[in-house]
N, C-alpha and C. Protein backbone atom coordinates (compact mmCIF):
# COMPACT_ATOMS: atom_id res chain seq x y z
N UNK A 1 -104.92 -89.92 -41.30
CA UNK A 1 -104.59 -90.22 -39.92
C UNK A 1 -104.00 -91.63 -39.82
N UNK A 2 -102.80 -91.65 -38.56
CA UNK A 2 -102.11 -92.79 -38.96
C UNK A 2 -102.70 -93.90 -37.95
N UNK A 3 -103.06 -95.11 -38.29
CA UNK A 3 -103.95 -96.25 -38.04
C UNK A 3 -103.19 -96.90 -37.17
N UNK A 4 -102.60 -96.99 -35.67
CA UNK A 4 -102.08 -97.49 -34.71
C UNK A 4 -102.77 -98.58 -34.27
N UNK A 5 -102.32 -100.03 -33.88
CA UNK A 5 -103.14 -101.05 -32.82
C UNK A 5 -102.20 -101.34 -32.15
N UNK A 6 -103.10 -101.20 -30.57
CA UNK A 6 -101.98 -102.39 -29.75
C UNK A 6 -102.55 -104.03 -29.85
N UNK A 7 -101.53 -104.50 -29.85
CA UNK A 7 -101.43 -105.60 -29.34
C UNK A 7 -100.68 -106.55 -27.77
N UNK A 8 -101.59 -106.56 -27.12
CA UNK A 8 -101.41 -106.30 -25.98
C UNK A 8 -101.12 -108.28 -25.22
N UNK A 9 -100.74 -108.21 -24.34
CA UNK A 9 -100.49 -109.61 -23.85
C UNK A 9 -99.45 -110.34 -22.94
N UNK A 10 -99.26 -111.07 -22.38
CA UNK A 10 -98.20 -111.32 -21.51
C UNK A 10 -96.84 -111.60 -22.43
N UNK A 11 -97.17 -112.52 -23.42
CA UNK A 11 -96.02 -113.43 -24.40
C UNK A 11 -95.25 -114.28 -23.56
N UNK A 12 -95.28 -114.86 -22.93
CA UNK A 12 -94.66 -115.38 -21.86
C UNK A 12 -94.43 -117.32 -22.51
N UNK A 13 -93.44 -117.71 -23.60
CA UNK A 13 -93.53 -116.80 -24.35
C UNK A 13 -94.09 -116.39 -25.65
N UNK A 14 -93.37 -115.44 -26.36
CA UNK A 14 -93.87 -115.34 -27.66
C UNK A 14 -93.98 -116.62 -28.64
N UNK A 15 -95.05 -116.96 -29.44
CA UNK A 15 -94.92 -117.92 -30.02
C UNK A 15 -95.43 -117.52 -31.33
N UNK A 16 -95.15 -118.61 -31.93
CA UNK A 16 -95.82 -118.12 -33.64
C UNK A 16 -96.93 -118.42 -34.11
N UNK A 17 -97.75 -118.50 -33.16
CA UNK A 17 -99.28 -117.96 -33.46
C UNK A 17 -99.01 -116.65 -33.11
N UNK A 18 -98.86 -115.91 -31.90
CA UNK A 18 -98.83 -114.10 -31.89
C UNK A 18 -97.61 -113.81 -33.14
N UNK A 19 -96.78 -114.59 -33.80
CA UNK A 19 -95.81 -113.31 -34.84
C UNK A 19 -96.58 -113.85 -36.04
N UNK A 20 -97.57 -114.42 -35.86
CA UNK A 20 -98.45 -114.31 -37.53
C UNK A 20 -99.34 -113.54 -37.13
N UNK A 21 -99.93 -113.15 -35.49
CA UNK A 21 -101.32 -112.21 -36.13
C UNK A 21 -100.46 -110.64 -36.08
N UNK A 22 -99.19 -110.70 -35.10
CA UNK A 22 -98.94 -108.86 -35.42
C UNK A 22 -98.73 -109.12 -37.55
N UNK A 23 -97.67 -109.86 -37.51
CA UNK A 23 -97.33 -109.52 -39.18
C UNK A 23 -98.91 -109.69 -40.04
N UNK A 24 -99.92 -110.04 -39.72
CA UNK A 24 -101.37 -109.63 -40.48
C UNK A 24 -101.42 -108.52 -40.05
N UNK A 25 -101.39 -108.36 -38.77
CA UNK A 25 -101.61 -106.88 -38.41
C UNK A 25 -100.94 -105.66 -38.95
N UNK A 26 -100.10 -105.91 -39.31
CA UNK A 26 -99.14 -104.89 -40.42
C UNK A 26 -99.36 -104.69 -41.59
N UNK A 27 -100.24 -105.76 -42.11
CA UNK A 27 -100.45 -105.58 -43.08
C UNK A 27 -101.93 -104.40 -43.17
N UNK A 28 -102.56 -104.22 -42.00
CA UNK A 28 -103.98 -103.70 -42.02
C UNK A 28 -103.31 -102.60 -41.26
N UNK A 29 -102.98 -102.31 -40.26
CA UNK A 29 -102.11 -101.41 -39.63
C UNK A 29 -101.37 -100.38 -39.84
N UNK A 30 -100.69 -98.95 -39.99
CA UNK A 30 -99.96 -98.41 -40.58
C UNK A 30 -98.60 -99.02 -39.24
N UNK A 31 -99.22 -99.22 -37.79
CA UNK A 31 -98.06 -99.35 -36.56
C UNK A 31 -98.60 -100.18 -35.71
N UNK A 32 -98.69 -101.40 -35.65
CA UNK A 32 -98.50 -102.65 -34.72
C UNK A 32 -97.44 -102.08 -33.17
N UNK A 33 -97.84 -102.05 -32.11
CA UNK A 33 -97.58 -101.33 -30.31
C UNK A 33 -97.75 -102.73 -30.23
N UNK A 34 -96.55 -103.81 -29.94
CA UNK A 34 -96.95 -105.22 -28.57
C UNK A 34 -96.32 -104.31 -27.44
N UNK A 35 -97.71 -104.93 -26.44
CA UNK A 35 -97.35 -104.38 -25.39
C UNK A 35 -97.50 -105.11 -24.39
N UNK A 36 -96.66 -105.72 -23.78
CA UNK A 36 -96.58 -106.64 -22.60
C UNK A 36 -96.89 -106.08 -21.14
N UNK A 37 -98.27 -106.83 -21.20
CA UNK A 37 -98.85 -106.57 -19.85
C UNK A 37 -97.32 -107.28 -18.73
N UNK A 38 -97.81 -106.03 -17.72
CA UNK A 38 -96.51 -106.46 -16.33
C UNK A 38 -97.89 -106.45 -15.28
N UNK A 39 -97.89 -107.23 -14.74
CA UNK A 39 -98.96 -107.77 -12.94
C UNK A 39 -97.95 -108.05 -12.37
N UNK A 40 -98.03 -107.42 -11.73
CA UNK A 40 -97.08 -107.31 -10.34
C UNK A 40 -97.47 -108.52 -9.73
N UNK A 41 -98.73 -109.28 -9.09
CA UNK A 41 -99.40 -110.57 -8.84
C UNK A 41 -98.87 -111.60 -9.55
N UNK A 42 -98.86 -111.36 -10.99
CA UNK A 42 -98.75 -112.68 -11.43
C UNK A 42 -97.17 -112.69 -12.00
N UNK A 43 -96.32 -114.45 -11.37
CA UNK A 43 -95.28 -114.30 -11.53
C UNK A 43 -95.01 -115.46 -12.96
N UNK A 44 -94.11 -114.79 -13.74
CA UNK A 44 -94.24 -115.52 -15.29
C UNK A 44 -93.11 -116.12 -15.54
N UNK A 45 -92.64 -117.41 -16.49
CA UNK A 45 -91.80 -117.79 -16.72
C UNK A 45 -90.48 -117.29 -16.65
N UNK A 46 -90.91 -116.04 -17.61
CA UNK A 46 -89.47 -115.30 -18.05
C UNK A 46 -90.14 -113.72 -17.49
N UNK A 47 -88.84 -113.16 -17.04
CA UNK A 47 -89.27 -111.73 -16.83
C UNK A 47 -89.87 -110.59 -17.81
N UNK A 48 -89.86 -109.99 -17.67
CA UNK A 48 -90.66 -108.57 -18.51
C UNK A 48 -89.14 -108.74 -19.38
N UNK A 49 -88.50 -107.77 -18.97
CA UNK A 49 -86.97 -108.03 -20.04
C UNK A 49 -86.38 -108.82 -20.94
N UNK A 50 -86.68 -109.97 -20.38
CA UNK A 50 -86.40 -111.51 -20.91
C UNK A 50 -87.79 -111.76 -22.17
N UNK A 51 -88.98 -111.28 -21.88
CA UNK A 51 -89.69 -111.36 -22.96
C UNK A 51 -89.90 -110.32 -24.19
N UNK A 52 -89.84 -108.81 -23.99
CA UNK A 52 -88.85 -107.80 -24.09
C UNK A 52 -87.99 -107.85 -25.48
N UNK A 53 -86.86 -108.70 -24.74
CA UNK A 53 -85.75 -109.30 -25.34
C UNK A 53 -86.21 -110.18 -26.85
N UNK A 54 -87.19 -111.46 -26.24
CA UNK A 54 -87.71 -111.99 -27.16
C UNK A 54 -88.31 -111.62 -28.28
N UNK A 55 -89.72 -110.55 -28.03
CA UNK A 55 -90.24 -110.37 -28.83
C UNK A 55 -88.70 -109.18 -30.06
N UNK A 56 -87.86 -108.39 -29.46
CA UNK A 56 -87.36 -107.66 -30.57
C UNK A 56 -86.54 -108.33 -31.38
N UNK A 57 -85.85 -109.41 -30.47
CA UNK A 57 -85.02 -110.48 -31.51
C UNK A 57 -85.99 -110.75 -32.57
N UNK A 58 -87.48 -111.19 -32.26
CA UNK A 58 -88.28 -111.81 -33.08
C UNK A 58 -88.30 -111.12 -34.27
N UNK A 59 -88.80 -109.60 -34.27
CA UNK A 59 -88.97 -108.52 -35.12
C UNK A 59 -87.68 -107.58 -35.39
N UNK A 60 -86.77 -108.13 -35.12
CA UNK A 60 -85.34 -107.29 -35.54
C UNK A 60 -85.49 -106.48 -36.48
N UNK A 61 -86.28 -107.41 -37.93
CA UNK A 61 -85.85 -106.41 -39.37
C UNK A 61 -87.20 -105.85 -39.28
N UNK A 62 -88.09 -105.57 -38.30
CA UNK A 62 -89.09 -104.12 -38.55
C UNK A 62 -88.61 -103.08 -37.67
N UNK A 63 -89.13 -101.39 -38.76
CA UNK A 63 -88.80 -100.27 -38.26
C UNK A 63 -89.33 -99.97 -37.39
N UNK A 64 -88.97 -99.18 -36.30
CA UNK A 64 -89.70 -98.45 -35.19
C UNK A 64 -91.19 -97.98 -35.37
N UNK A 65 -91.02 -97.26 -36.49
CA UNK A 65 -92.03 -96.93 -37.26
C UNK A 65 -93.26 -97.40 -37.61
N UNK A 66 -92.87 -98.73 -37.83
CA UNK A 66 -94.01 -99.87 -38.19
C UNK A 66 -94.24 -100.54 -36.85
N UNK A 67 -93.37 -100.83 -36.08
CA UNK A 67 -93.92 -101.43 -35.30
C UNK A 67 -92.68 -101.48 -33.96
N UNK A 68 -93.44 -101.22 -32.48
CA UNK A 68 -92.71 -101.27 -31.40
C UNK A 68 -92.91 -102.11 -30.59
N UNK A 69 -92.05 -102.44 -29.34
CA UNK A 69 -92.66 -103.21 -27.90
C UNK A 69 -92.60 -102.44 -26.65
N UNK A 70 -93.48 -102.60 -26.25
CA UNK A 70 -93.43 -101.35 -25.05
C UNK A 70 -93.58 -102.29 -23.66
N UNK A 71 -93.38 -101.90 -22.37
CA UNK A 71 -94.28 -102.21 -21.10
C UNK A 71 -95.80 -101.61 -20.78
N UNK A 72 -96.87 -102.04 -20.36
CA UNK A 72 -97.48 -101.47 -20.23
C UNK A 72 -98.27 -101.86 -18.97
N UNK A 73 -98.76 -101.02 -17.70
CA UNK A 73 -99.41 -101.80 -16.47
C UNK A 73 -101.22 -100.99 -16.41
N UNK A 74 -102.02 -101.70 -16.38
CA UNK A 74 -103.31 -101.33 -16.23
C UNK A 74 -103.99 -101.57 -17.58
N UNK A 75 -105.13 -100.68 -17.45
CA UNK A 75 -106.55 -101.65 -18.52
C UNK A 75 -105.74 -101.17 -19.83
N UNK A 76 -105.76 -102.22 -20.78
CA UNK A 76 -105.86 -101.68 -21.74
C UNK A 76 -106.54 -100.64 -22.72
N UNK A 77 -106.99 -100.27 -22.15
CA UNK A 77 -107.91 -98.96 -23.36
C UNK A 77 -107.45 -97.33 -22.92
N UNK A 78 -106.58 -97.69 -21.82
CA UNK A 78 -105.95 -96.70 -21.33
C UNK A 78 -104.70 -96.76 -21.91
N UNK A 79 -103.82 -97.82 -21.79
CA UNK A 79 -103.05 -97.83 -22.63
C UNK A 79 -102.88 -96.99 -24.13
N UNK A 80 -103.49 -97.66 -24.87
CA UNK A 80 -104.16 -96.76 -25.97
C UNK A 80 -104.28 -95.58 -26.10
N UNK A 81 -104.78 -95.18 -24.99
CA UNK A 81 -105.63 -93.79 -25.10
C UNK A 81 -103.96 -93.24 -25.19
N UNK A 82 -103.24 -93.22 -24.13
CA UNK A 82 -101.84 -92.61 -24.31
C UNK A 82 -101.08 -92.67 -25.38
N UNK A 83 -101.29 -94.11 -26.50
CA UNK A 83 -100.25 -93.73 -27.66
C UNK A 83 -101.30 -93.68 -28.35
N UNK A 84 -101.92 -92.66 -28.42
CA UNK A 84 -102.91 -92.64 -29.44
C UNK A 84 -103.66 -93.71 -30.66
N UNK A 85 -103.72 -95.17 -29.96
CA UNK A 85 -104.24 -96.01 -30.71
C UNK A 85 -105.22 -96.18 -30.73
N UNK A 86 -105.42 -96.42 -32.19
CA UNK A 86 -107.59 -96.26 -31.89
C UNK A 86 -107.92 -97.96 -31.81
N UNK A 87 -107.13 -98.96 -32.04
CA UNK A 87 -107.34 -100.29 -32.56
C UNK A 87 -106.47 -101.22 -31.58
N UNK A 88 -107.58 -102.05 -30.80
CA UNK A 88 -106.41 -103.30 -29.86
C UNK A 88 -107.20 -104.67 -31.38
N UNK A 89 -105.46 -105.14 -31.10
CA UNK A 89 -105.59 -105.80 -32.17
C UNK A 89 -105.62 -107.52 -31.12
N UNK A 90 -106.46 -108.55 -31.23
CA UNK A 90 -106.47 -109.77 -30.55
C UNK A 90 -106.55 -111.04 -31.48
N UNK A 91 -105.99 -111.60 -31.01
CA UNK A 91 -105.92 -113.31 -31.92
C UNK A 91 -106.88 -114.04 -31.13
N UNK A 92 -107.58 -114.98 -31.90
CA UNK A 92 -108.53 -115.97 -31.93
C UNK A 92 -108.38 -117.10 -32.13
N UNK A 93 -107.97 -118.49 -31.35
CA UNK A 93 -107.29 -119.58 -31.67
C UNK A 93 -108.81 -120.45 -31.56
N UNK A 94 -110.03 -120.55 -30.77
CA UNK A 94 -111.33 -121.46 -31.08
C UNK A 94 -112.01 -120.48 -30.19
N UNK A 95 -113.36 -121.30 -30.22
CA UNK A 95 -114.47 -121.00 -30.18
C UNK A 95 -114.24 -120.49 -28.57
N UNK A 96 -113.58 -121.17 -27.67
CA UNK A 96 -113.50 -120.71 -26.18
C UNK A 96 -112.94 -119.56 -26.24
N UNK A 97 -111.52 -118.77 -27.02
CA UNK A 97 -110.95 -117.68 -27.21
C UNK A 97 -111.86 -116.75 -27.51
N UNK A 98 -113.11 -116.97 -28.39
CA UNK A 98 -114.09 -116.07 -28.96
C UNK A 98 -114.87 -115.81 -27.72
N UNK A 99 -115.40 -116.50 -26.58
CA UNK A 99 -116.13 -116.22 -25.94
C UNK A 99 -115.49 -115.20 -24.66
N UNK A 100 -114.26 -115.75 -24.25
CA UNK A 100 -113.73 -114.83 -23.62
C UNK A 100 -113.32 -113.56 -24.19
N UNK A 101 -112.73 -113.55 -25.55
CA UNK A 101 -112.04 -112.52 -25.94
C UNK A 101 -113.42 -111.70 -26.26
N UNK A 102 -114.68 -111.51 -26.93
CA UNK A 102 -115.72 -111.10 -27.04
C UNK A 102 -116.35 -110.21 -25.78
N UNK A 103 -116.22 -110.57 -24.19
CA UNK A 103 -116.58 -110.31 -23.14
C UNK A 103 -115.32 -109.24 -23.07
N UNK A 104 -114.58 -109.48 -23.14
CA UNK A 104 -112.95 -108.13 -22.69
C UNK A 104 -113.36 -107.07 -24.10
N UNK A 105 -113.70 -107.22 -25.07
CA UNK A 105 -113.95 -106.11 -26.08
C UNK A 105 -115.37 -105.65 -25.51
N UNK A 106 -116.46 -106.02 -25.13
CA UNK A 106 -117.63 -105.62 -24.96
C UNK A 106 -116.97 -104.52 -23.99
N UNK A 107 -116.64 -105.14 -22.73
CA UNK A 107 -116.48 -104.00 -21.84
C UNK A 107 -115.32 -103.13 -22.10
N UNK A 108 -114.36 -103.35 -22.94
CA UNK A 108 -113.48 -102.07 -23.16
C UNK A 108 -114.39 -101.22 -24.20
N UNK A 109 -115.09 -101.87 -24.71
CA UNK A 109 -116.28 -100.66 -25.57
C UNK A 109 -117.07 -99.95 -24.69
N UNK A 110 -117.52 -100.16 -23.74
CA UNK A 110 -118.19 -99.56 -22.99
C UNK A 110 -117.13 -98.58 -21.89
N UNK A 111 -116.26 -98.77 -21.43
CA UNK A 111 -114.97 -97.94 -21.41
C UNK A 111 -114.47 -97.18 -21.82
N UNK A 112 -114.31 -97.28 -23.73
CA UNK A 112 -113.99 -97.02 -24.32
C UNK A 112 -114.19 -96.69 -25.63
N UNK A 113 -114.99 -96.19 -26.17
CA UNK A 113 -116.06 -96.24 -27.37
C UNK A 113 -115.49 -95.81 -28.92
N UNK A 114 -114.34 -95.28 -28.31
CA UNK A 114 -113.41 -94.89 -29.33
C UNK A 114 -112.85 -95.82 -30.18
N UNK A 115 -112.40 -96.80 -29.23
CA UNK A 115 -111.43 -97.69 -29.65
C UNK A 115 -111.95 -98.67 -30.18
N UNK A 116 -111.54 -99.23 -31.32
CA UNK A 116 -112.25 -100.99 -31.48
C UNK A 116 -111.43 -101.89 -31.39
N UNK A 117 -111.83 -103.13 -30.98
CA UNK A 117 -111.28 -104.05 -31.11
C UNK A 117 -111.43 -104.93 -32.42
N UNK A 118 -110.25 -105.31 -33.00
CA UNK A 118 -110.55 -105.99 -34.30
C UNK A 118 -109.72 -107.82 -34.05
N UNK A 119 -110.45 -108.51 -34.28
CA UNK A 119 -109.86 -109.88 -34.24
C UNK A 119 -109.53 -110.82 -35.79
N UNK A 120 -108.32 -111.41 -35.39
CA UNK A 120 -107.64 -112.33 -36.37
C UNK A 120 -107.89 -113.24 -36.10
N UNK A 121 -108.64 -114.47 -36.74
CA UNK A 121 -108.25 -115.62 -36.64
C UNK A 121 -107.25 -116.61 -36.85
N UNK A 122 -106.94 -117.39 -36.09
CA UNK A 122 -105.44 -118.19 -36.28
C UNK A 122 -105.21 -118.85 -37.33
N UNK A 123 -104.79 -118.83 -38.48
CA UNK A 123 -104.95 -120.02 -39.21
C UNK A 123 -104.71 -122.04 -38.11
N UNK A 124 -105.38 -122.86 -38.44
CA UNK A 124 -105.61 -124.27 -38.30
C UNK A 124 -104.39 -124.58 -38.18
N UNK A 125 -103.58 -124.35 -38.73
CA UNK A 125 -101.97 -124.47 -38.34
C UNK A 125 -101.43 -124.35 -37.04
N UNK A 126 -102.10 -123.28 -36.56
CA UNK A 126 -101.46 -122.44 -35.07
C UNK A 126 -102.35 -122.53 -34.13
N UNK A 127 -103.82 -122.33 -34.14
CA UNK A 127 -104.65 -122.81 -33.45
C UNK A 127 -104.57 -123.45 -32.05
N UNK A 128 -103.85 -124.06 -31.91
CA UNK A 128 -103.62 -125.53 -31.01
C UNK A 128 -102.28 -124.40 -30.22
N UNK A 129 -101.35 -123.76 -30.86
CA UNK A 129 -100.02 -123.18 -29.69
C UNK A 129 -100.65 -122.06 -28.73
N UNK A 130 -99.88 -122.59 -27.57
CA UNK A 130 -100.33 -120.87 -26.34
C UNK A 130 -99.37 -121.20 -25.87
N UNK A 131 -99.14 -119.98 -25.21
CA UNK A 131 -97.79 -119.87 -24.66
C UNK A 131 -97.83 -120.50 -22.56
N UNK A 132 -99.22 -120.74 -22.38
CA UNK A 132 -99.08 -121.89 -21.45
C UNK A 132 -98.65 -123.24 -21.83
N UNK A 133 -98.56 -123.83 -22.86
CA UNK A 133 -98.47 -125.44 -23.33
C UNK A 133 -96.90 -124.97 -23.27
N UNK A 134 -96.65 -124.19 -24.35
CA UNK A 134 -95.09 -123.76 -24.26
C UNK A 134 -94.33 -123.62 -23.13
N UNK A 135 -94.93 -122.80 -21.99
CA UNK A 135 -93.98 -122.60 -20.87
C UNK A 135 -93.98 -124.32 -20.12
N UNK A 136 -95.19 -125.41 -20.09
CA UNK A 136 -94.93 -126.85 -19.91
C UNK A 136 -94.51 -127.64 -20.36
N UNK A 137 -93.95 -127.52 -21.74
CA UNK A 137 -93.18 -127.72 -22.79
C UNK A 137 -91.91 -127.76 -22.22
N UNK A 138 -91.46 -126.70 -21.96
CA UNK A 138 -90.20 -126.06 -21.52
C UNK A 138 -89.99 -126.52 -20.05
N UNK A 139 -90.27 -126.11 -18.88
CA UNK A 139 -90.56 -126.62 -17.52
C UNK A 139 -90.00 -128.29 -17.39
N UNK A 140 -90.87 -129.05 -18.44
CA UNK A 140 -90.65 -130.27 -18.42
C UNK A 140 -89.37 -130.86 -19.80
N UNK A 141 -88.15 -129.39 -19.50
CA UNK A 141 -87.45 -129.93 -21.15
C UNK A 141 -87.32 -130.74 -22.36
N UNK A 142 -89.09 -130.14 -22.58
CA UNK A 142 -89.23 -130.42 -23.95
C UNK A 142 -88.79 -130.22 -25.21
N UNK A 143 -88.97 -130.11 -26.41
CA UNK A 143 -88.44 -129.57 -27.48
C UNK A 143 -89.56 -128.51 -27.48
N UNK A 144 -89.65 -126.66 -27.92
CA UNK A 144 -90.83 -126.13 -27.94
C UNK A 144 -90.42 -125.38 -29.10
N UNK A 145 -88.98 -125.94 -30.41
CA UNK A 145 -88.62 -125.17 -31.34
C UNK A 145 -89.86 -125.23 -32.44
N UNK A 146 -90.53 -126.15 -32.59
CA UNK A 146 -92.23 -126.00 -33.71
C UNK A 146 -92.69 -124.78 -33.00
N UNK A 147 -92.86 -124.47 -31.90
CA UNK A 147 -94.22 -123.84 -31.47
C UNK A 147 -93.04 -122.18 -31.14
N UNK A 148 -92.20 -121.59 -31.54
CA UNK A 148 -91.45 -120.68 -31.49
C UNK A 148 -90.77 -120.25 -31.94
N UNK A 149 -90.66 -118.63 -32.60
CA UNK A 149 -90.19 -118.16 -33.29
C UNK A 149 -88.59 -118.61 -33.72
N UNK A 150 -87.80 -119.09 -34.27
CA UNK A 150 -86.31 -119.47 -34.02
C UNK A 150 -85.36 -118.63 -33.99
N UNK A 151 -85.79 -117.16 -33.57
CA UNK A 151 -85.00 -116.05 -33.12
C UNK A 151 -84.68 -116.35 -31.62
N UNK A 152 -85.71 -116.78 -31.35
CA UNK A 152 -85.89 -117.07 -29.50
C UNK A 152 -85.22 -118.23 -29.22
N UNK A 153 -85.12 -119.31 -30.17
CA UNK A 153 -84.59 -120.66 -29.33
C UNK A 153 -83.20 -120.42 -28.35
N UNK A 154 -82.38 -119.66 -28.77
CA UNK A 154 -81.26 -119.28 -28.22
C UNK A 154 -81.32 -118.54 -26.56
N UNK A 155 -81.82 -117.45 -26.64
CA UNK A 155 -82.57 -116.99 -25.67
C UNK A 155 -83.21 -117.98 -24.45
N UNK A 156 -84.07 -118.91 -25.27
CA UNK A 156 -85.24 -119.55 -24.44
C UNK A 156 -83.83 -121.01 -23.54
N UNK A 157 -82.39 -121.37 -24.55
CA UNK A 157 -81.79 -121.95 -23.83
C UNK A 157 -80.85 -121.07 -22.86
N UNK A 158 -80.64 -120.01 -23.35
CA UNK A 158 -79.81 -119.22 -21.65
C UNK A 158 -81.01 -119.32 -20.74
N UNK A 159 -81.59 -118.67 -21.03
CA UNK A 159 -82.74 -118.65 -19.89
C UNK A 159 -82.93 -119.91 -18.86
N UNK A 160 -83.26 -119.77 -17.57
CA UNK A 160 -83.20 -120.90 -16.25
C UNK A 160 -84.79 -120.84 -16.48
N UNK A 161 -85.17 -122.14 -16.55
CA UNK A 161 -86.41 -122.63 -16.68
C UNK A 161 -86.80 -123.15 -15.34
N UNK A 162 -87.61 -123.12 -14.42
CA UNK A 162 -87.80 -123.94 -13.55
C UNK A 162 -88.86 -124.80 -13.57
């Protein structure tokens, strides 16, 4: 049976702490699903499309096969349930990420009993990037090419920053 995880998240945007834990994730994975949460409520740097955009530039040279980007709106474990993934895959940057991210797996287990959640830790390297510092980075035209894939820098300069 083939071993699906989503990886689920705004990316708003993608940075290279999330393209080191999907590419671990590929490695444990037979098919890595990013799936960019859309909230209608919450309004994000760059649009759904515009991030979309990002993450496939990022992953150009992987197959469909191995790995996709989808939209996705509502709980995650529902998500899942529709592409048949048994595994949400989450990154772990410190000890505060563990406590929140720990509380969102408890209750999608109880939701969801099927599914597990499995966590990566960041390597010490990456730790420190989120894609909030990045979007203030940017906002305040910073340099944010360390903290981002360099498929995206191009992208991230068409793009209207406000």
């Amino acid at each position: 049976m083939k071993k699906t995880a989503v990886f689920p998240g705004s990316f708003d945007p993608i940075t290279l702490a999330h393209v080191e834990i999907v590419e671990r994730g590929l490695e444990i994975f037979d098919k890595v699903i990013i799936a960019i949460g859309v909230n209608s409520v919450k309004k994000g740097m760059f649009s759904p499309e515009q991030r979309l955009e990002m993450i496939r530039q990022t992953f150009q040279n992987h197959s469909e096969e191995r790995l996709s980007v989808v939209f996705f709106e509502g709980l995650t474990v529902n998500f899942c349930r529709s592409e048949n993934a048994g595994y949400i895959l989450r990154g772990m940057r410190n000890v505060m990420d563990f406590e929140s991210e720990r509380a969102i797996a408890q209750h999608n287990k109880e939701l969801a009993p099927e599914i597990q959640t499995v966590f990566l830790v960041s390597p010490g390297h990456y730790s420190h990037i989120s894609s909030t510092i990045i979007r203030e980075i940017l906002a305040n035209k910073g340099d944010a090419s360390p903290f981002v894939p360099k498929e995206i820098l191009k992208l991230l300069d068409q793009s209207e920053v406000n």
